[in-house]
N, C-alpha and C. Protein backbone atom coordinates (compact mmCIF):
# COMPACT_ATOMS: atom_id res chain seq x y z
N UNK A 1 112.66 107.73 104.60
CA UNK A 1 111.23 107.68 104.89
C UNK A 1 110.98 106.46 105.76
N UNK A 2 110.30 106.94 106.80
CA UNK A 2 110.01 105.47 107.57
C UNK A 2 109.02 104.61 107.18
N UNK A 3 109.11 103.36 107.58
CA UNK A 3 108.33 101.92 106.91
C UNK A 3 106.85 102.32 106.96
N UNK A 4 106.29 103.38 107.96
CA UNK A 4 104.78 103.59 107.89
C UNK A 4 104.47 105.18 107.20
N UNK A 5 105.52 105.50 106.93
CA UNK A 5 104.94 106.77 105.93
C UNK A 5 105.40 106.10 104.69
N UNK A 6 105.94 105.40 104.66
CA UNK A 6 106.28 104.93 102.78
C UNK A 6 104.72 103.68 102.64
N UNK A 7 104.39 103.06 103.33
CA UNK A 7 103.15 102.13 103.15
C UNK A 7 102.17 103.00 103.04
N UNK A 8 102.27 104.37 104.22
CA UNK A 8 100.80 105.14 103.96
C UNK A 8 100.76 105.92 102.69
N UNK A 9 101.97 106.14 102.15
CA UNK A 9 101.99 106.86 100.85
C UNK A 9 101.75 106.01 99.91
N UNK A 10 101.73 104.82 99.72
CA UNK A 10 101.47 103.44 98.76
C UNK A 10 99.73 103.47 98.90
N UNK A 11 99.56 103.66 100.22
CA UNK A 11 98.47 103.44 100.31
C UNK A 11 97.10 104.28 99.70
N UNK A 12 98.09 105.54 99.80
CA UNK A 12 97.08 107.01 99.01
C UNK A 12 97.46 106.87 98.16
N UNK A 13 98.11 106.49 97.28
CA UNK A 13 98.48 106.73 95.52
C UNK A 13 97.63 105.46 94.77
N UNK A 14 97.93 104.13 96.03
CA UNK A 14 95.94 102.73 95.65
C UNK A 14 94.98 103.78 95.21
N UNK A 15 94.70 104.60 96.38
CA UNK A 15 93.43 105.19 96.58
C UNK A 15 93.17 105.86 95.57
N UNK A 16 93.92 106.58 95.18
CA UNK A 16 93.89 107.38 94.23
C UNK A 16 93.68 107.41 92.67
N UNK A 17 94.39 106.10 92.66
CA UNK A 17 94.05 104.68 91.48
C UNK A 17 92.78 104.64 91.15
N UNK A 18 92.30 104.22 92.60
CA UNK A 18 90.72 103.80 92.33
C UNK A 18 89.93 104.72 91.98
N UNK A 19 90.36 105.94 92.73
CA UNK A 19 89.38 107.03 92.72
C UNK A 19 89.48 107.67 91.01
N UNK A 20 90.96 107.25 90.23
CA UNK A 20 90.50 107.62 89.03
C UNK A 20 89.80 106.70 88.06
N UNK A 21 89.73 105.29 88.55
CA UNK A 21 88.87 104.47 87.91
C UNK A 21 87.36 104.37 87.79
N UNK A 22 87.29 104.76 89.16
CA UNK A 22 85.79 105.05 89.27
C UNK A 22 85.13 106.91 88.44
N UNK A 23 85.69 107.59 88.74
CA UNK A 23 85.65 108.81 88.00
C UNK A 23 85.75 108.05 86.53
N UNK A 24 86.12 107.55 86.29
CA UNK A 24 85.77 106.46 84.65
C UNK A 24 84.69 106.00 84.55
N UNK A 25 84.09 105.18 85.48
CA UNK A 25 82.72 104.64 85.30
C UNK A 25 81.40 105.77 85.28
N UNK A 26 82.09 106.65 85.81
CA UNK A 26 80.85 107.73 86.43
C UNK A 26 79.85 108.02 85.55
N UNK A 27 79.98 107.88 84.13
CA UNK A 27 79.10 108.44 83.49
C UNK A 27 77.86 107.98 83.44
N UNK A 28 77.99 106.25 83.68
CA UNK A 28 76.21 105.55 83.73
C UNK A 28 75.68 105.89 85.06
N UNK A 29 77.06 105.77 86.08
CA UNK A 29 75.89 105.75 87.44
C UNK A 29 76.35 107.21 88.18
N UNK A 30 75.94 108.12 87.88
CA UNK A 30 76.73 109.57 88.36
C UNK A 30 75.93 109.56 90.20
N UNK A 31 74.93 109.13 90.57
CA UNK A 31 74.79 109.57 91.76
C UNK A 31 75.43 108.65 92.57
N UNK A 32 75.76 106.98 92.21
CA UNK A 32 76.43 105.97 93.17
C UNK A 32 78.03 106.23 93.39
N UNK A 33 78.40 106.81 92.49
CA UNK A 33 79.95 106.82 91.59
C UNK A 33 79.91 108.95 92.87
N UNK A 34 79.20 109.44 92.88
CA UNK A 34 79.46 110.51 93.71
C UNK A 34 80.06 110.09 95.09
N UNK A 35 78.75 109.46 95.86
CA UNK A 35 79.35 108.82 97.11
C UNK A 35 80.45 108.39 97.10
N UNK A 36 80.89 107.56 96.35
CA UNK A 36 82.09 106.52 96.41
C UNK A 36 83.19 107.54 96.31
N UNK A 37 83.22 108.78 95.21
CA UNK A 37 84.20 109.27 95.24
C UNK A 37 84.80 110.71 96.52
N UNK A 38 83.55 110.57 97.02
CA UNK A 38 83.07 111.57 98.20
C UNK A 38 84.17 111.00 99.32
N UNK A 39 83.63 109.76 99.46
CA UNK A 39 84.50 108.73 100.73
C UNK A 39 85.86 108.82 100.19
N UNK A 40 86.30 108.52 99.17
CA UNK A 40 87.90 108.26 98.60
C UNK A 40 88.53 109.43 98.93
N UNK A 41 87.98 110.01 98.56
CA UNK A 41 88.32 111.54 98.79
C UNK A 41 89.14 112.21 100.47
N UNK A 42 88.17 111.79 101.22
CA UNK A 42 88.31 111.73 102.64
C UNK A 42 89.32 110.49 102.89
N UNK A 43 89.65 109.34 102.34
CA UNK A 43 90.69 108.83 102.95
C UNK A 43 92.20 109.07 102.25
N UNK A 44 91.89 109.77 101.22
CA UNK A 44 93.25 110.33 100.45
C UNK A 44 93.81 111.12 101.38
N UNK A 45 92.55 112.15 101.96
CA UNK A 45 93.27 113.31 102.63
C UNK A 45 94.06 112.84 103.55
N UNK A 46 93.07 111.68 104.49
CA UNK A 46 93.83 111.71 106.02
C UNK A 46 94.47 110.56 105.58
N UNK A 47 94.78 109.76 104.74
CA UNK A 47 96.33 109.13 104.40
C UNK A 47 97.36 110.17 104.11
N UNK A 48 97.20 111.23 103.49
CA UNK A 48 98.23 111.83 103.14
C UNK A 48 98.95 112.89 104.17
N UNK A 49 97.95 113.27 105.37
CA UNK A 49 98.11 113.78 106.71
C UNK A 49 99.12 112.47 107.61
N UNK A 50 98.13 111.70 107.24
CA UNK A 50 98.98 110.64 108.45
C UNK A 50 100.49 110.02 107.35
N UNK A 51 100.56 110.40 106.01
CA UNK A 51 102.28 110.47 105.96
C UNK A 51 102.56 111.23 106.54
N UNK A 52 102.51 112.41 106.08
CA UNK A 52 103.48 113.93 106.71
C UNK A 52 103.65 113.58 108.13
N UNK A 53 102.52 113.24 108.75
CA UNK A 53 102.83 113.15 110.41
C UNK A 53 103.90 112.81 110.53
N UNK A 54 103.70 111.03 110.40
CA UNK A 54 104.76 110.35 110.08
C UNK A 54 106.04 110.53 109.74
N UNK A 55 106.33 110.83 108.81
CA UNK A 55 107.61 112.27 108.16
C UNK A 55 108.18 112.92 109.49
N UNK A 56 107.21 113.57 109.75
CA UNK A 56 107.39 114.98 110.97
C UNK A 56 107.71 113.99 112.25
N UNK A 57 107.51 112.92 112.44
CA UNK A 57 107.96 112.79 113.32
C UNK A 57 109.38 112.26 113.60
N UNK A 58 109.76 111.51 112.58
CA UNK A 58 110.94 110.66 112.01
C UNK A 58 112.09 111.97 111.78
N UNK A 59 111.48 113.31 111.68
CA UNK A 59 112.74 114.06 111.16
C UNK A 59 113.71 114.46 112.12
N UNK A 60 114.77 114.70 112.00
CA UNK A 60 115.76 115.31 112.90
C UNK A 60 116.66 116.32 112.59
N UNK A 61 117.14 117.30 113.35
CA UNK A 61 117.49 118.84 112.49
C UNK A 61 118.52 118.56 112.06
N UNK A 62 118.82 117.52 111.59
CA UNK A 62 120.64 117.36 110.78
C UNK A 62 119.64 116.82 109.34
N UNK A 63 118.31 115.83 109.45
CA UNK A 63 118.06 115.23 108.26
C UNK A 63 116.84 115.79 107.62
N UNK A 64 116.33 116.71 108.53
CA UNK A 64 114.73 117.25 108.05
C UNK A 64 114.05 116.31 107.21
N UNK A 65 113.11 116.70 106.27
CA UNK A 65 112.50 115.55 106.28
C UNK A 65 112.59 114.71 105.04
């Protein structure tokens, strides 16, 4: 795995952390705690796009990915 798909994958599994911590708090503040998890949400995805990229680009047909 190359040095920027293994950081971006560190980086979505943080995110993901948070996003289940806050899904913890949600119950007092359910409309602030929506937004927040709205946004997390959206950078999970395109962290987890920009591994695979990453991946996909690093691969080669002897090592796939």
């Amino acid at each position: 795995m190359s040095d920027e798909a293994t950081f971006l994958d560190g980086y979505r599994k943080a995110l993901e952390e948070v996003s289940g911590l806050v899904l913890g708090l949600r119950d007092g503040h359910m409309a602030d705690c929506g937004e927040v998890l709205e946004h997390l949400d959206k950078m999970i995805e395109r962290a987890r796009c920009e591994s695979r990229s990453c991946l996909a680009s690093t691969a080669s047909g002897k090592n796939g990915y």
